[in-house]
Protein backbone atom coordinates (compact mmCIF):
# COMPACT_ATOMS: atom_id res chain seq x y z
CA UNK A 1 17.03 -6.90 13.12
CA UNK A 2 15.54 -3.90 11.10
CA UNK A 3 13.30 -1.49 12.84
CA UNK A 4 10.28 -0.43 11.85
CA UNK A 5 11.41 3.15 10.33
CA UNK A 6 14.15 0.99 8.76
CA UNK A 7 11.11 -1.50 7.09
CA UNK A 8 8.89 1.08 6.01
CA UNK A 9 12.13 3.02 4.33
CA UNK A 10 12.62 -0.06 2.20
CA UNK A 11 9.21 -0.86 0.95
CA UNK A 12 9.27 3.26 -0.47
CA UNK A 13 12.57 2.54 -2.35
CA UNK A 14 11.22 -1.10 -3.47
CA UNK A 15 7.74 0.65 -4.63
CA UNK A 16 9.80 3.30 -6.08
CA UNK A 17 11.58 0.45 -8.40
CA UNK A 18 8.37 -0.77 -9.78
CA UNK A 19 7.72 1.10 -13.40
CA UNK A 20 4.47 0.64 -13.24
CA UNK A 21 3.50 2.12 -9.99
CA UNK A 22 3.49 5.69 -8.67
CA UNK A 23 4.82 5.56 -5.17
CA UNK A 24 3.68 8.96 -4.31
CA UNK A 25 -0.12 7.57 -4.52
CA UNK A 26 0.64 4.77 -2.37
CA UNK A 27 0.77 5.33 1.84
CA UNK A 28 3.23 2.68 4.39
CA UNK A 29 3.20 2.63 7.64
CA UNK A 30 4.78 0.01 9.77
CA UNK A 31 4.37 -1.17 13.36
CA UNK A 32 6.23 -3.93 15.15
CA UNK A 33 6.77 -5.20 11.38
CA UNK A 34 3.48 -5.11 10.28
CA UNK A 35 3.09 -3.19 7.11
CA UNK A 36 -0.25 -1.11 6.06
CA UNK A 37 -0.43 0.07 2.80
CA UNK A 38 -3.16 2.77 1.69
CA UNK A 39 -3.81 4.96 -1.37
CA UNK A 40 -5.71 4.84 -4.72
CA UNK A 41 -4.72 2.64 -7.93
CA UNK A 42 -5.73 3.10 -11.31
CA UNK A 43 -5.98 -1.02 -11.61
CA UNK A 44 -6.55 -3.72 -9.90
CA UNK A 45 -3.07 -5.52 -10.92
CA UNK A 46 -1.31 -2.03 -9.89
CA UNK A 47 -2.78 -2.88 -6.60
CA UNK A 48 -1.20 -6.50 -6.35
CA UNK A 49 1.87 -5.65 -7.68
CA UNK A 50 2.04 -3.08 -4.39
CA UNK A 51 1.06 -5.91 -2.29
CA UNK A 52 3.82 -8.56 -3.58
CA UNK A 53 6.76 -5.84 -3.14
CA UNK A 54 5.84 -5.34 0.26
CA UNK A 55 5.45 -8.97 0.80
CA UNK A 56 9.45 -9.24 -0.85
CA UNK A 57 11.14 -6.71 1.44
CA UNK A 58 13.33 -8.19 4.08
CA UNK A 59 11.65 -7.93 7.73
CA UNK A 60 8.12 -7.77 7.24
CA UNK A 61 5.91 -9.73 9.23
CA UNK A 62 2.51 -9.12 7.63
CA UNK A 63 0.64 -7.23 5.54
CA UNK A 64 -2.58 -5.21 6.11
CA UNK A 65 -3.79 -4.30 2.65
CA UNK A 66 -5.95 -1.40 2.46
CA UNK A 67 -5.55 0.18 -1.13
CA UNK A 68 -8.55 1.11 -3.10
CA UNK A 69 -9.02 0.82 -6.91
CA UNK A 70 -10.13 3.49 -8.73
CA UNK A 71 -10.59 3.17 -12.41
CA UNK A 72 -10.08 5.99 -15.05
CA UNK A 73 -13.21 6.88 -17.14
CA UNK A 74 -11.00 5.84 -19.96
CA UNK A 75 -10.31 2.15 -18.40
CA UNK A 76 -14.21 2.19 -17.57
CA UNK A 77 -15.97 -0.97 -18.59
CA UNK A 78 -19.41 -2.34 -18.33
CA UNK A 79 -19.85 -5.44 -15.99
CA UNK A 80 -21.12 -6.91 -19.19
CA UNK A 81 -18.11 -6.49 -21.33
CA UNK A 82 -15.93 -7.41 -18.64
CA UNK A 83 -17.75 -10.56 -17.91
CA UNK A 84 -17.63 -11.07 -21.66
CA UNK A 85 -13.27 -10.72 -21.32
CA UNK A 86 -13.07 -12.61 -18.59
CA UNK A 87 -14.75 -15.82 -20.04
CA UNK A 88 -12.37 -15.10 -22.94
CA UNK A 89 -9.29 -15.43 -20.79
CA UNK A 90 -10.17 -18.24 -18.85
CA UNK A 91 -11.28 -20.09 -22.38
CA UNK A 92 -7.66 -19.73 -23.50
CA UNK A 93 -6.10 -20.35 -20.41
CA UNK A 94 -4.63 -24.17 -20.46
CA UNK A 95 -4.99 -24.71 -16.84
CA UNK A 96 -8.39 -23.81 -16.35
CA UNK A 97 -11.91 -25.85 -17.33
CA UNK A 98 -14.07 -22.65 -18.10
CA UNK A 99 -16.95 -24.73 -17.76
CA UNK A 100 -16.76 -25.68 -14.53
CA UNK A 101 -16.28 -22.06 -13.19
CA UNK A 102 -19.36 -19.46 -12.50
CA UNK A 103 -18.81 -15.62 -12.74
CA UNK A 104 -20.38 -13.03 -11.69
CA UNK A 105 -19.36 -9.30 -12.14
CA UNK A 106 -21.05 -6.32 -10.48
CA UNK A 107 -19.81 -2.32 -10.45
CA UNK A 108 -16.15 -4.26 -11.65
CA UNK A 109 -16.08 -6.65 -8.81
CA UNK A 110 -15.67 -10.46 -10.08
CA UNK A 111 -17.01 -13.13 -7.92
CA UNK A 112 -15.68 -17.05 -8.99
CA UNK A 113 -17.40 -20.00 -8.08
CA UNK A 114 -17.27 -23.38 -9.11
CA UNK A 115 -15.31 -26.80 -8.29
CA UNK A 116 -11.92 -27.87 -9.21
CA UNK A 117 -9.68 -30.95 -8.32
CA UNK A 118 -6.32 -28.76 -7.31
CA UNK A 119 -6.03 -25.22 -6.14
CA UNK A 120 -3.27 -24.67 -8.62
CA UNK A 121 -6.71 -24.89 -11.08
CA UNK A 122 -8.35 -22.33 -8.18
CA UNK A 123 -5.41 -19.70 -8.52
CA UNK A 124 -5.05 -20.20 -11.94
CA UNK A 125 -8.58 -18.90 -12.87
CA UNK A 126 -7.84 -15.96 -10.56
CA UNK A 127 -4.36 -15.15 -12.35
CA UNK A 128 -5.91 -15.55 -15.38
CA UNK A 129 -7.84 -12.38 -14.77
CA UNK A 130 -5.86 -10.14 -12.82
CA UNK A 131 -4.89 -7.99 -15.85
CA UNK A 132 -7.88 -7.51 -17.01
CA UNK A 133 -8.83 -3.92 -17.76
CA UNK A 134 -12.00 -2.73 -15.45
CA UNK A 135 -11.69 -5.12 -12.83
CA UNK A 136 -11.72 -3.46 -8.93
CA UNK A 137 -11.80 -6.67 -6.96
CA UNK A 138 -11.61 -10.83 -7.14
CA UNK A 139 -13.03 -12.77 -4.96
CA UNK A 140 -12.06 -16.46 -5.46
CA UNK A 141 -14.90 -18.81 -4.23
CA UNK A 142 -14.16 -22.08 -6.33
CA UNK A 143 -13.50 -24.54 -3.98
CA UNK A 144 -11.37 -27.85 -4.39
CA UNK A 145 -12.52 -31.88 -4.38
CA UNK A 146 -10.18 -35.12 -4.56
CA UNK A 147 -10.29 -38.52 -2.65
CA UNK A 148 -6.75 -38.26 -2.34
CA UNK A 149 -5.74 -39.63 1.38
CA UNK A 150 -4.17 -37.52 4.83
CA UNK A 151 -1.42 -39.84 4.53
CA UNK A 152 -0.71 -39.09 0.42
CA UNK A 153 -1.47 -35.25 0.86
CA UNK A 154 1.18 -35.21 3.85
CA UNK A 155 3.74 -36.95 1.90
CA UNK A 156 3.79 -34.55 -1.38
CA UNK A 157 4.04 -31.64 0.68
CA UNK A 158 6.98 -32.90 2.97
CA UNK A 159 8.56 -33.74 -0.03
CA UNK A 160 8.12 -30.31 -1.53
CA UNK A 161 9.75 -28.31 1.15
CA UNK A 162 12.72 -31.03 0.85
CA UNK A 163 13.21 -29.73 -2.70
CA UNK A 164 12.63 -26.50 -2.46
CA UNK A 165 15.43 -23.98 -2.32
CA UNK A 166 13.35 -21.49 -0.39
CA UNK A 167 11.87 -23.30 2.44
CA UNK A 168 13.75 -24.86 5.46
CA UNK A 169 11.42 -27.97 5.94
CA UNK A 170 13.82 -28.58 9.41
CA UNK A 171 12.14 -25.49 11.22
CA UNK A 172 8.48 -26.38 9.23
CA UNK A 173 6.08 -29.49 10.73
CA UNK A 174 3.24 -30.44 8.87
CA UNK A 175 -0.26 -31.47 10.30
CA UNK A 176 -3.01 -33.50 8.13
CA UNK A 177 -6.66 -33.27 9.80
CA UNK A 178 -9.08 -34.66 6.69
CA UNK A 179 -8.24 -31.97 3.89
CA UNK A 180 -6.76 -28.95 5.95
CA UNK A 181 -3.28 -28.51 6.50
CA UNK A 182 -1.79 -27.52 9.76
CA UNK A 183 2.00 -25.42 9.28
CA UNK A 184 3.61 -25.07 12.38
CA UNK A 185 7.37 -23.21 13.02
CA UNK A 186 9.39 -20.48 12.58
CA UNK A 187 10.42 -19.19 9.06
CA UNK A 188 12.98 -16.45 8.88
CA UNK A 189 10.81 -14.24 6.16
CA UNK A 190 7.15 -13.67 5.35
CA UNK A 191 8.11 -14.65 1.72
CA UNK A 192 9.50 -18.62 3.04
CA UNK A 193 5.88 -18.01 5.34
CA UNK A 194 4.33 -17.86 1.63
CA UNK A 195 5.69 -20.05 0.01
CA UNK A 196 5.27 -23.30 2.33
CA UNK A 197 1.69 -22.23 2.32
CA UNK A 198 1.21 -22.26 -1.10
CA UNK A 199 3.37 -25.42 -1.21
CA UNK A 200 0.39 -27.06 1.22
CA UNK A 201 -1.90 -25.47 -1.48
CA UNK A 202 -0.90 -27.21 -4.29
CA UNK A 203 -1.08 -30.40 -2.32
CA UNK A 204 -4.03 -32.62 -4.26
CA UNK A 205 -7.68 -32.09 -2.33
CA UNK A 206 -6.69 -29.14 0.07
CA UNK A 207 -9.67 -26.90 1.05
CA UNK A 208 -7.74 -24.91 3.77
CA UNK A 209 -3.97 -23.96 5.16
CA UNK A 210 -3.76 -22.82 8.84
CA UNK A 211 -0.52 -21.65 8.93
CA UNK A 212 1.08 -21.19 12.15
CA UNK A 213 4.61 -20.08 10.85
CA UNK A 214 5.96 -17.32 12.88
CA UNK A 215 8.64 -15.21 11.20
CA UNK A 216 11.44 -15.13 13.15
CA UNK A 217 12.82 -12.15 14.80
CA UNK A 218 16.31 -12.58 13.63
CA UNK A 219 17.36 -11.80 10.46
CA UNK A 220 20.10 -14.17 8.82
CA UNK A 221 23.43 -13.32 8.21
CA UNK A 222 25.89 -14.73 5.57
């Protein structure tokens, strides 16, 4: 089991890997697993990018995300033309009805509302943006509808951590109550954590995940 010295040495070098980041701008600290991260990006999808490699490194538990954006005056956009780029992005985008989304953009943070039938249409509209020069913050509000049943919802997820490579579905129970899922187990990263909640995400009709997964202590050895 890695230590917490040991966790926050590897996130550095993983950070370090990443071409598009400066390291040196970026803080980690680490206690009992949990990772903070702190410092000032230049973009918003600098600041993600930060976020997923910590998220990837063996032994971490959680993440406490506190990075700031700061944009360049070069990068600088009005909330107008950025508004006007991100209706462009989701109009191209093949996943995502633009006209069923609402945006609003103020001093470069994006707020999306609106319905969809699956969250894979939810976080598709937000990764259609992400890279989108000006941008400081998302915040995704579009919420999901179906009349799919508990009983059909359960099903397709069970199924899904069958096939997936990633996720142990022995150690992972799954709980319907109306449209919110209920994960409950041990997982042995935060990554497999991740990826059986976004497995419950993509489920037809979900509105919320409460996952209960606890990362497991120990760390697997081959």
């Amino acid at each position: 089991m890695k230590n917490d010295s040991q966790i926050q040495k590897d996130v550095i070098a993983q950070l370090n890997w990443e071409p598009i980041l400066n390291a040196a701008n970026i803080g980690v600290f680490v206690k009992d697993g949990i990772v903070t991260l702190t410092g000032i990006v230049d973009s918003y999808s600098k600041k993600l990018v930060a976020e997923r490699v910590a998220k990837n490194t063996s032994g971490v538990k959680a993440i406490a995300e506190e990075i700031q954006v700061g944009i360049s005056s070069s990068s600088r956009r009005t909330d107008t033309e950025i508004a006007e780029a991100i209706l462009n992005a989701l109009k191209w985008h093949s996943a995502v009805n633009e006209n069923k989304i609402k945006i609003k953009v103020e001093d470069g943070v994006v707020t999306l509302n609106g319905e969809v039938e699956w969250d894979y249409q939810r976080r598709a509209a937000k990764k259609a943006i992400e890279n989108l020069t000006g941008i400081r913050a998302i915040y995704n509000f579009i919420s999901v509808t179906t009349t799919a049943t508990p009983i059909d919802i359960k099903k397709k997820i069970s199924d899904f951590f069958h096939r997936s490579a990633t996720i142990d579905s022995d150690r992972v129970t799954v709980e319907i109550a109306g449209n919110k899922v209920i994960l409950r187990g041990t997982v042995q990263s935060i990554k497999e954590k991740e990826d059986a909640e976004l497995a419950a995400w993509s489920a037809p009709g979900i509105i919320d995940v409460d996952n209960r997964l606890e990362v497991s202590q120990e760390e697997l050895v081959f």
